[in-house]
N, C-alpha and C. Protein backbone atom coordinates (compact mmCIF):
# COMPACT_ATOMS: atom_id res chain seq x y z
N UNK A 1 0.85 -1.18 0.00
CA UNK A 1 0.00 0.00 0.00
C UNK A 1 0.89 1.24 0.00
N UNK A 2 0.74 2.24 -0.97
CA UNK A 2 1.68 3.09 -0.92
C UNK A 2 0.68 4.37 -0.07
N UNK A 3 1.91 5.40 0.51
CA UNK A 3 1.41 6.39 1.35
C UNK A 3 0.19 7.21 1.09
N UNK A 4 -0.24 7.21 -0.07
CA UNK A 4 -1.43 8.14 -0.97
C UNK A 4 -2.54 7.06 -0.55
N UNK A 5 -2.53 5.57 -0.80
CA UNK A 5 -3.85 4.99 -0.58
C UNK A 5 -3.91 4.75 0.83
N UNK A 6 -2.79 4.84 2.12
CA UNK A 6 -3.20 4.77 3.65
C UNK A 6 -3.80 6.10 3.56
N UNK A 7 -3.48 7.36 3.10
CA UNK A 7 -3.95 8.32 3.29
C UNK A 7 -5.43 8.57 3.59
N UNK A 8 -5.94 8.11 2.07
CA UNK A 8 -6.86 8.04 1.84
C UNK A 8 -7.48 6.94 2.37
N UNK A 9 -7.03 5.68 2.81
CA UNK A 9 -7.94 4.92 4.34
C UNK A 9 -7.99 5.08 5.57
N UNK A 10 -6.73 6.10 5.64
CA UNK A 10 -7.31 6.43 7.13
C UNK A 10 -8.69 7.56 6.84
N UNK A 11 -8.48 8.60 6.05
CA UNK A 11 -9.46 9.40 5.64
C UNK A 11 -11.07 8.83 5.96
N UNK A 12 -11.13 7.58 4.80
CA UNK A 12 -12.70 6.89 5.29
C UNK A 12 -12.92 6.61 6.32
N UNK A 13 -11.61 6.07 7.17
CA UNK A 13 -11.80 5.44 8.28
C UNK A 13 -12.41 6.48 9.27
N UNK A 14 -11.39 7.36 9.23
CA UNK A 14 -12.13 8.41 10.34
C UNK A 14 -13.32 8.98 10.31
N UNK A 15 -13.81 9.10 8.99
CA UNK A 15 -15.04 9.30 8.43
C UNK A 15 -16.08 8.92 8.77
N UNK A 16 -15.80 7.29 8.73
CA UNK A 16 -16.76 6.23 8.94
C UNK A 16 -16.96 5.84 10.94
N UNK A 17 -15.70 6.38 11.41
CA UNK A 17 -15.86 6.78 12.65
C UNK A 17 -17.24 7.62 13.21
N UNK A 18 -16.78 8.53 12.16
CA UNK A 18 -17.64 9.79 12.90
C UNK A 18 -19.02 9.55 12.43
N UNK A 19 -19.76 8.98 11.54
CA UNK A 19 -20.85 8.68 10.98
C UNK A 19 -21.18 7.55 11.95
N UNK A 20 -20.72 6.37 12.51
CA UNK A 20 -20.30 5.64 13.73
C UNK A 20 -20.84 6.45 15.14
N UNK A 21 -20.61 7.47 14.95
CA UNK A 21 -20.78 8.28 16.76
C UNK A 21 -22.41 8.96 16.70
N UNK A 22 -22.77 9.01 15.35
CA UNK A 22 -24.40 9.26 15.61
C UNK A 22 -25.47 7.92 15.47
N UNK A 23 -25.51 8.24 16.48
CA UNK A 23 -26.53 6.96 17.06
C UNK A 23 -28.17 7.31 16.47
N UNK A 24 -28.91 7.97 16.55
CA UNK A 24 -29.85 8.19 15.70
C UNK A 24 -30.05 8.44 14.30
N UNK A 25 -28.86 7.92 13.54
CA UNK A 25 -29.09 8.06 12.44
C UNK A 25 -29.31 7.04 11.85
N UNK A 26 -30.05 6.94 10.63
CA UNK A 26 -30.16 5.44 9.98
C UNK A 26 -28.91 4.64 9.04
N UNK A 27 -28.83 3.50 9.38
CA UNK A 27 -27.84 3.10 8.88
C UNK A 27 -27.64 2.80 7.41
N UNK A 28 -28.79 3.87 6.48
CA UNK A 28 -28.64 3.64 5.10
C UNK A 28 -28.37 4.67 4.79
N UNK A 29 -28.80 5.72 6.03
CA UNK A 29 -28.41 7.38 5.71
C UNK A 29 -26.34 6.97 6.04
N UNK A 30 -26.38 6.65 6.88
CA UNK A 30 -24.82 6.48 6.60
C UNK A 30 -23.80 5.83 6.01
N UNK A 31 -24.45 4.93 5.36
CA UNK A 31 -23.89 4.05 4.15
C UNK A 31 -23.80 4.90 2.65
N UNK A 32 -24.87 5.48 2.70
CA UNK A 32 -25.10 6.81 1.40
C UNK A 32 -24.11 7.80 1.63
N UNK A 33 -23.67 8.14 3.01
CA UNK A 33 -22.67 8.82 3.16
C UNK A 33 -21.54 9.07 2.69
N UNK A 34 -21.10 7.66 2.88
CA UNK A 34 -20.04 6.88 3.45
C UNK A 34 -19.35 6.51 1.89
N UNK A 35 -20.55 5.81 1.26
CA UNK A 35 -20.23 6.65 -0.87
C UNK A 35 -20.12 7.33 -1.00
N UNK A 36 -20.50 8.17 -0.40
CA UNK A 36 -20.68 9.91 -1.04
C UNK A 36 -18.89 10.12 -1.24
N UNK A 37 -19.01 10.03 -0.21
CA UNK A 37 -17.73 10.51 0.74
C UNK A 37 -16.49 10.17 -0.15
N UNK A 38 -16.28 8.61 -0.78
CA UNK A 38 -15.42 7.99 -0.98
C UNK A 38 -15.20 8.17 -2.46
N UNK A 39 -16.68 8.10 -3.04
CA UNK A 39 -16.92 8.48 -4.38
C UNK A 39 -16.33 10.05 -4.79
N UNK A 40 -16.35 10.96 -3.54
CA UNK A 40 -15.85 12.88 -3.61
C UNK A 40 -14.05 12.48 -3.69
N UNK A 41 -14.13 11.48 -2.62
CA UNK A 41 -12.33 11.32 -2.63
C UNK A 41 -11.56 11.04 -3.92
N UNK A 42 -12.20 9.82 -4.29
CA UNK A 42 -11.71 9.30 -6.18
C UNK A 42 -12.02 10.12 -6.71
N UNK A 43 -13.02 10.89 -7.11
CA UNK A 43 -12.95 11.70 -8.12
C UNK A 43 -12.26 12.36 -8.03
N UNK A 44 -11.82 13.09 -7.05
CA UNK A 44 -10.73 14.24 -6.73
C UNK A 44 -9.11 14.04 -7.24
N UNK A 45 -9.19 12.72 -6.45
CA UNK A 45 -7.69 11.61 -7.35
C UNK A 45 -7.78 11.61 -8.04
N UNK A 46 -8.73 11.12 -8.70
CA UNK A 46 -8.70 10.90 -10.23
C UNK A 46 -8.29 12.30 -11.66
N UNK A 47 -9.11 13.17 -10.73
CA UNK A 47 -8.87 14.39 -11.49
C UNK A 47 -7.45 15.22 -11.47
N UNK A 48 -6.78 14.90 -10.03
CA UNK A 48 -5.66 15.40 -9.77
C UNK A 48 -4.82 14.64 -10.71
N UNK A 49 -4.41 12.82 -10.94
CA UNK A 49 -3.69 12.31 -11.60
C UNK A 49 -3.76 12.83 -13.17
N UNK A 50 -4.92 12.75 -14.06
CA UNK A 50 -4.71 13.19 -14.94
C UNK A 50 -4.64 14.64 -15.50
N UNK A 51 -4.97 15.56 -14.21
CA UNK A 51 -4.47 17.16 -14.40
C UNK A 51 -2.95 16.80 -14.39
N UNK A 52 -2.07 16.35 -13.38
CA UNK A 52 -0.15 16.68 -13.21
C UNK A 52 0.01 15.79 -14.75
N UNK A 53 -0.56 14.76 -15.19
CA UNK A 53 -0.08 14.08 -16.27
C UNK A 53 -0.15 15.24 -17.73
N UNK A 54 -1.14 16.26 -17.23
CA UNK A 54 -1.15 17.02 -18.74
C UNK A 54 -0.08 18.13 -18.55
N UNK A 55 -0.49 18.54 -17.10
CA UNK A 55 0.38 19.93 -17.06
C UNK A 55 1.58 19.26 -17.41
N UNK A 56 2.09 17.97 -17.13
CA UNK A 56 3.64 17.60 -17.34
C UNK A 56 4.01 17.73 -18.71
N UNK A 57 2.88 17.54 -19.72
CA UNK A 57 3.05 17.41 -20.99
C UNK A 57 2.93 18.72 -21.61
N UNK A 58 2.47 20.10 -20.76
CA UNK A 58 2.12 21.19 -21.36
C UNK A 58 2.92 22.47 -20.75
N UNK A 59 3.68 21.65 -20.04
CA UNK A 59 4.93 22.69 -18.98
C UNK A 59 6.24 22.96 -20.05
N UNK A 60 6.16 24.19 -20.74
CA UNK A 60 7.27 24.75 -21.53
C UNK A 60 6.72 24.62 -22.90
N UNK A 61 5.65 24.08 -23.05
CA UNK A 61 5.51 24.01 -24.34
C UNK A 61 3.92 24.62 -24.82
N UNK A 62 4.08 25.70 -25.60
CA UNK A 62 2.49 26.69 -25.89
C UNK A 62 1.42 25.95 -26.21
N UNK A 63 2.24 24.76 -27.51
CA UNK A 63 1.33 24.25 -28.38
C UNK A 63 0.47 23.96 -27.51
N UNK A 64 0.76 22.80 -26.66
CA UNK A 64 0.13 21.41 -25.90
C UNK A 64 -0.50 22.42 -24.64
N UNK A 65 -0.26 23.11 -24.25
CA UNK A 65 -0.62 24.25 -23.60
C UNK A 65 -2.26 24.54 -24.04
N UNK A 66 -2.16 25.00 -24.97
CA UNK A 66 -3.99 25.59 -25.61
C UNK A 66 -4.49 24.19 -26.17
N UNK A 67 -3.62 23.35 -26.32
CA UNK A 67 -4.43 22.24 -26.92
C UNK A 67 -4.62 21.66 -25.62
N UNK A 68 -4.71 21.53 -24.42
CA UNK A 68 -5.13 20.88 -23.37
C UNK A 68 -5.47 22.10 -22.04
N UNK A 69 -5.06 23.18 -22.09
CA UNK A 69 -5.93 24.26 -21.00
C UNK A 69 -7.23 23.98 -20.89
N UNK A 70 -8.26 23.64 -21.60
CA UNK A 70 -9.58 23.53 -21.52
C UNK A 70 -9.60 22.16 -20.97
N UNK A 71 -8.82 21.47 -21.19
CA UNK A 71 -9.23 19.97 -20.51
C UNK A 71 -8.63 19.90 -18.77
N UNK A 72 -7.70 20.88 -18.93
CA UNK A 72 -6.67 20.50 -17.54
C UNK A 72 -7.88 21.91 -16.47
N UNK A 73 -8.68 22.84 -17.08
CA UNK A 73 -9.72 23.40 -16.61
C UNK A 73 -10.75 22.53 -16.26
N UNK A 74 -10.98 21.67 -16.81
CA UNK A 74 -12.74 20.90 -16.67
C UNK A 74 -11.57 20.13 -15.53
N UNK A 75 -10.92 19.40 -15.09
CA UNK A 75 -10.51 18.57 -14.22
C UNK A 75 -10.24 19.03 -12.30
N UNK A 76 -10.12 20.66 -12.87
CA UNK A 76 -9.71 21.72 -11.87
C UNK A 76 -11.57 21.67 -11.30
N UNK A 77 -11.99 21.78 -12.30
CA UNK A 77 -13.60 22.44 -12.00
C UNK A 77 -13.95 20.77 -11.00
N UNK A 78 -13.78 20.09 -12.04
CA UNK A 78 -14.17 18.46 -11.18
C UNK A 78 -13.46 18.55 -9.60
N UNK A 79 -12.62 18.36 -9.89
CA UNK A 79 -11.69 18.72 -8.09
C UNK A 79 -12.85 19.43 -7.25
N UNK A 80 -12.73 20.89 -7.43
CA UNK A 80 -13.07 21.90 -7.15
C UNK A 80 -15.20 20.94 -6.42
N UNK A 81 -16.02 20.45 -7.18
CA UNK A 81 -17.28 19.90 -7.47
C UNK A 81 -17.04 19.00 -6.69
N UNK A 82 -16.13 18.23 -6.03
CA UNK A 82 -15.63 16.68 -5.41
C UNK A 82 -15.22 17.43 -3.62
N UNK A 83 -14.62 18.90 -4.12
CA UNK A 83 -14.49 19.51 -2.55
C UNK A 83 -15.80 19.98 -2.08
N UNK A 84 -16.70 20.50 -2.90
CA UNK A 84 -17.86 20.84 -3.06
C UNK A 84 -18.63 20.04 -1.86
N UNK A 85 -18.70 18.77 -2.72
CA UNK A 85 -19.31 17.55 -2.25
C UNK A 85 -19.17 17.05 -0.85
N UNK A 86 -17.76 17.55 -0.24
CA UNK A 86 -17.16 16.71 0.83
C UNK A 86 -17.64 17.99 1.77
N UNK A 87 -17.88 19.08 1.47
CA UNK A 87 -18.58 20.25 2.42
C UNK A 87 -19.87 19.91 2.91
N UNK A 88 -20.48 19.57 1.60
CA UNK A 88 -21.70 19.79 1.90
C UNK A 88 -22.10 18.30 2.51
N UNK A 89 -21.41 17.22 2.73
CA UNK A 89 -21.33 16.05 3.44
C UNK A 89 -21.13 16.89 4.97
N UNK A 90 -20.12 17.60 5.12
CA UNK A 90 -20.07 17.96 6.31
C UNK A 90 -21.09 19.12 7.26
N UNK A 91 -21.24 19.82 6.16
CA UNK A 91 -22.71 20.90 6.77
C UNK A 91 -24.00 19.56 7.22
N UNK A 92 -24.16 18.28 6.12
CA UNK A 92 -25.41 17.41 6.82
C UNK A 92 -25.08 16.85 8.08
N UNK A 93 -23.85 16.01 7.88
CA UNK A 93 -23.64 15.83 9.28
C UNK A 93 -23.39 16.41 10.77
N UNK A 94 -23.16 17.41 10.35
CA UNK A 94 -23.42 18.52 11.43
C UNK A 94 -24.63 18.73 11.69
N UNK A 95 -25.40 19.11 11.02
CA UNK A 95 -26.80 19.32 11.62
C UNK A 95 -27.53 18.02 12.02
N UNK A 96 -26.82 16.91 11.43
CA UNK A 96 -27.31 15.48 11.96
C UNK A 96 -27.28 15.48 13.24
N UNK A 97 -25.64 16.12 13.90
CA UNK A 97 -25.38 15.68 14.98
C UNK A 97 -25.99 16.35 16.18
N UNK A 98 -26.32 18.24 15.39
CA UNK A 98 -27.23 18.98 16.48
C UNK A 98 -28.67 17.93 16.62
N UNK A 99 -28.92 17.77 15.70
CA UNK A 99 -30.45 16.92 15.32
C UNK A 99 -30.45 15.89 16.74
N UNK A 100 -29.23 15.20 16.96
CA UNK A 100 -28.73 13.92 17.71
C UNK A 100 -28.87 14.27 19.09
N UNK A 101 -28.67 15.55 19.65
CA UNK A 101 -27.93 16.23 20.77
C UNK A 101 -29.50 16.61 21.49
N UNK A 102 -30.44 16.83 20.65
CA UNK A 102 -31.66 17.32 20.83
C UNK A 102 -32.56 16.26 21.65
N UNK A 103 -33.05 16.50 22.86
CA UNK A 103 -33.53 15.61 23.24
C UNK A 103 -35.19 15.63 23.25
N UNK A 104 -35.91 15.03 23.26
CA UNK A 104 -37.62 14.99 23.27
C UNK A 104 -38.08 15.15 24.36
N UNK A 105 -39.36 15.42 24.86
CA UNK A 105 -39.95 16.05 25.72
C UNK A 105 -39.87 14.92 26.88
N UNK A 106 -39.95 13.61 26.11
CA UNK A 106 -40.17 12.17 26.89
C UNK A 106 -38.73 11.54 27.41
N UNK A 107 -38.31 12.33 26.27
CA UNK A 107 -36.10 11.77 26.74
C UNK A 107 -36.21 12.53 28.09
N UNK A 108 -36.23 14.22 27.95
CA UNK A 108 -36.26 14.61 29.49
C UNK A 108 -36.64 14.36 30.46
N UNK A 109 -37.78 14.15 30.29
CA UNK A 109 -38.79 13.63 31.20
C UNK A 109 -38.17 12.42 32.05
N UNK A 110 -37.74 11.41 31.18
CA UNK A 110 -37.08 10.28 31.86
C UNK A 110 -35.97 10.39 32.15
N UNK A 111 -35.05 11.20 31.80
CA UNK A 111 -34.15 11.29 32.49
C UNK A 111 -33.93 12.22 33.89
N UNK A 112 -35.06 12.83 33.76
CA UNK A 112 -35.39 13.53 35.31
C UNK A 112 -36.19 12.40 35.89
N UNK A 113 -36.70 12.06 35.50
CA UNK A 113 -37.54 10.89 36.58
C UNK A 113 -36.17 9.69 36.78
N UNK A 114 -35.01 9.52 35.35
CA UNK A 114 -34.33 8.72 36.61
C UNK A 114 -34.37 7.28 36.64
């Protein structure tokens, strides 16, 4: 396993931790996540490997330059749509977790009664 793919397993892992620590959530809402999540990561790789493979081919040279700027742009934009993704994973789970923290009239109740 080279250092880029532990990276990226500890990444899920901790991920899958924290989706792990909400207890009221459903366990298909966090499996959907948990793709989301992994699916935002690869694409991001994915887009990064073949962006350094063009810029390598378009570093000093004009031609290959305008003949691939528009492609090594759409890959930036993908990145960019994959960080997107991993935000707005984190704004839900956040409010999951206020959602979690919130207790019901009957949770109180019993826990003052004890």
């Amino acid at each position: 396993m080279t250092k880029k793919e532990k990276v990226v397993e500890d990444k899920i892992k901790n991920f899958s931790d924290l989706l792990d620590s909400l207890q009221n959530t459903e366990d298909k809402k966090k499996l959907l996540w948990k793709e989301s999540y992994q699916n935002a990561l690869d694409d991001r790789e994915n887009a990064n490997i073949l962006l350094v493979d063009l810029m390598k081919v378009s570093m000093n040279n004009s031609t290959n330059h305008l003949q691939f700027g528009t492609l090594m742009a759409k890959y930036l934009e993908r990145m960019s749509k994959s960080n997107d993704q991993i935000l707005k994973l984190a704004e839900i789970i956040a409010k999951e977790e206020e959602n979690s923290e919130m207790l019901t009239d009957d949770e109180i109740f019993q826990k003052i009664k004890g």
